[in-house]
Protein backbone atom coordinates (compact mmCIF):
# COMPACT_ATOMS: atom_id res chain seq x y z
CA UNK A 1 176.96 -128.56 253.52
CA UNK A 2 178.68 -126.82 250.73
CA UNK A 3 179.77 -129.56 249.30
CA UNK A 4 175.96 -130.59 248.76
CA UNK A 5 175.49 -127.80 247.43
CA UNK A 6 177.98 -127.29 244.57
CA UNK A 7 176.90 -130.73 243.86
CA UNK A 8 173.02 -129.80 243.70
CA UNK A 9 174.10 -126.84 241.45
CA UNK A 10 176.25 -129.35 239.26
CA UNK A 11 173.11 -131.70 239.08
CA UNK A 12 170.78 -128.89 237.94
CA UNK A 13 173.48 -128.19 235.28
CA UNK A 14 173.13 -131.87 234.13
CA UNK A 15 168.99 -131.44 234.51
CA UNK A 16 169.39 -128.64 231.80
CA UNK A 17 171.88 -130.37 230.03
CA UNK A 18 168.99 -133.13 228.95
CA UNK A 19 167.73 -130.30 226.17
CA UNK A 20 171.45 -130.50 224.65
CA UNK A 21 172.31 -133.58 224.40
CA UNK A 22 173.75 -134.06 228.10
CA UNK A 23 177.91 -132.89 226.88
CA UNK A 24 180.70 -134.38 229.22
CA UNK A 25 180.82 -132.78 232.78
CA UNK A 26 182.06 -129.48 233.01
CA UNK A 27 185.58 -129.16 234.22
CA UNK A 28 184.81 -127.49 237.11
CA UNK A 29 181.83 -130.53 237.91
CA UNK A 30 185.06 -132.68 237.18
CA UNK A 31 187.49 -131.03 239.24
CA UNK A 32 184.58 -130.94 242.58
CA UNK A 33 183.81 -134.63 242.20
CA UNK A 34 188.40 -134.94 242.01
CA UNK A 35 188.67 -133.27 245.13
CA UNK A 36 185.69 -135.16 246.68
CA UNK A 37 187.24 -138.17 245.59
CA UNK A 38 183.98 -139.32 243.78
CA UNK A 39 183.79 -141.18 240.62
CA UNK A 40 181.88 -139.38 237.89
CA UNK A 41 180.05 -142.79 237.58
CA UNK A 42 177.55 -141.50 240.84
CA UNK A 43 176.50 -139.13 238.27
CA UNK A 44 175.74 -141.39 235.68
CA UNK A 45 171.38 -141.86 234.03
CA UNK A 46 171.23 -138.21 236.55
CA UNK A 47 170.46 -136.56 233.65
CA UNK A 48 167.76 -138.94 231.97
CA UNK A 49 165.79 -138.77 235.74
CA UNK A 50 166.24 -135.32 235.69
CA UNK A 51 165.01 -134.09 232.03
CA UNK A 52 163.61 -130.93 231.38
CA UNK A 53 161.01 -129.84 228.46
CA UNK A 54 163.07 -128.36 225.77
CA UNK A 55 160.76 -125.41 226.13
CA UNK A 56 162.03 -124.38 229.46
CA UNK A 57 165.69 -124.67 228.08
CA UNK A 58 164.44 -122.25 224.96
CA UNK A 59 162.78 -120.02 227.77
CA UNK A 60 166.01 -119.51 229.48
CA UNK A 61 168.09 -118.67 226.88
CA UNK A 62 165.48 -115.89 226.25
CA UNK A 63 165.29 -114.41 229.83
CA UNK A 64 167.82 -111.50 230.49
CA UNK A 65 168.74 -112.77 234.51
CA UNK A 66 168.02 -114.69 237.02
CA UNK A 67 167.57 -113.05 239.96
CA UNK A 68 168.87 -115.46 243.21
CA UNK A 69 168.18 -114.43 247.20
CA UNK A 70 170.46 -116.24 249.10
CA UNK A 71 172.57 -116.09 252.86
CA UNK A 72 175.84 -117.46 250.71
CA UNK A 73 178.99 -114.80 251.03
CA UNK A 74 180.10 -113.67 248.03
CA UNK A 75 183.06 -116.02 247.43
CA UNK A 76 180.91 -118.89 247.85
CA UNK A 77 178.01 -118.45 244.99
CA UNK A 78 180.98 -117.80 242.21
CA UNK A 79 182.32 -121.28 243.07
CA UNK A 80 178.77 -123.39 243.82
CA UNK A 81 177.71 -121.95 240.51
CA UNK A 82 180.96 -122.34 238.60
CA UNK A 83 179.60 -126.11 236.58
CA UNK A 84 176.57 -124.36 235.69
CA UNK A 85 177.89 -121.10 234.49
CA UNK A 86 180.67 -122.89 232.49
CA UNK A 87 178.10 -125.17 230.99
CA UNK A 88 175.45 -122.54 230.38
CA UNK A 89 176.99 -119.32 229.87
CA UNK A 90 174.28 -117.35 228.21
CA UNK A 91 172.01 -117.95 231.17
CA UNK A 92 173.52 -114.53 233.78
CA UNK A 93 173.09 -115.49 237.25
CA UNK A 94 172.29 -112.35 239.23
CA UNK A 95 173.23 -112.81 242.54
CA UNK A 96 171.55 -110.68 245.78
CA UNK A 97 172.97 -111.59 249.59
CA UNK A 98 170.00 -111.30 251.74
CA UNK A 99 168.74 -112.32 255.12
CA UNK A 100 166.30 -115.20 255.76
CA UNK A 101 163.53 -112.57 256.56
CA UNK A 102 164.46 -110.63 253.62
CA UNK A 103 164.02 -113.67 251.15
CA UNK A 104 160.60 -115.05 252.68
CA UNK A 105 159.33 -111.24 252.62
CA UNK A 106 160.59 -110.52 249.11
CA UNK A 107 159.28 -114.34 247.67
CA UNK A 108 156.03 -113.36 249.20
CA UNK A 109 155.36 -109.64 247.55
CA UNK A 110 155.56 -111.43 243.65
């Protein structure tokens, strides 16, 4: 399961990487699909499915955080978000361990 994950964060760090001109993999991306033993190749036309408006690339840069609710321990989000941080470092990933109650009842008061 975590391994899906780190590469569905890695993916979304391709999806935004659309807006710059889609630069090689990160090294951490690189070093996850290594120890997978996967060929970057799997990865390859990902980000051309995946585009993104330049707008919401623009919009990003501009926001101070992003907040994220999520049941991962604390070592975990640091590594799943490693590709995406590396590739996109002025975007600050604010990270808030919660329960499953606590994220539906905190999505549902915005």
């Amino acid at each position: 399961m975590y391994k899906r994950i780190f590469l569905g964060v890695s993916a979304l760090a391709l999806t935004l990487a659309q807006g710059t001109g889609a630069a090689q993999l990160p090294k951490t991306t690189q070093k996850a699909l290594a120890e997978l033993k996967l060929n970057a190749s799997m990865l390859e036309g990902l980000d051309a499915e995946l585009a993104v408006p330049k707008a919401w690339l623009d919009g990003a840069a501009k926001e101070k955080e992003v907040v994220i609710l999520g049941t991962w321990d604390d070592k975990q989000f640091p590594t799943m978000t490693a590709a995406f941080r590396e590739r996109y470092p002025f975007v600050k990933l604010n990270y808030h361990r919660a329960a499953t109650a606590s994220r539906g009842m905190r999505w549902s008061s915005h």
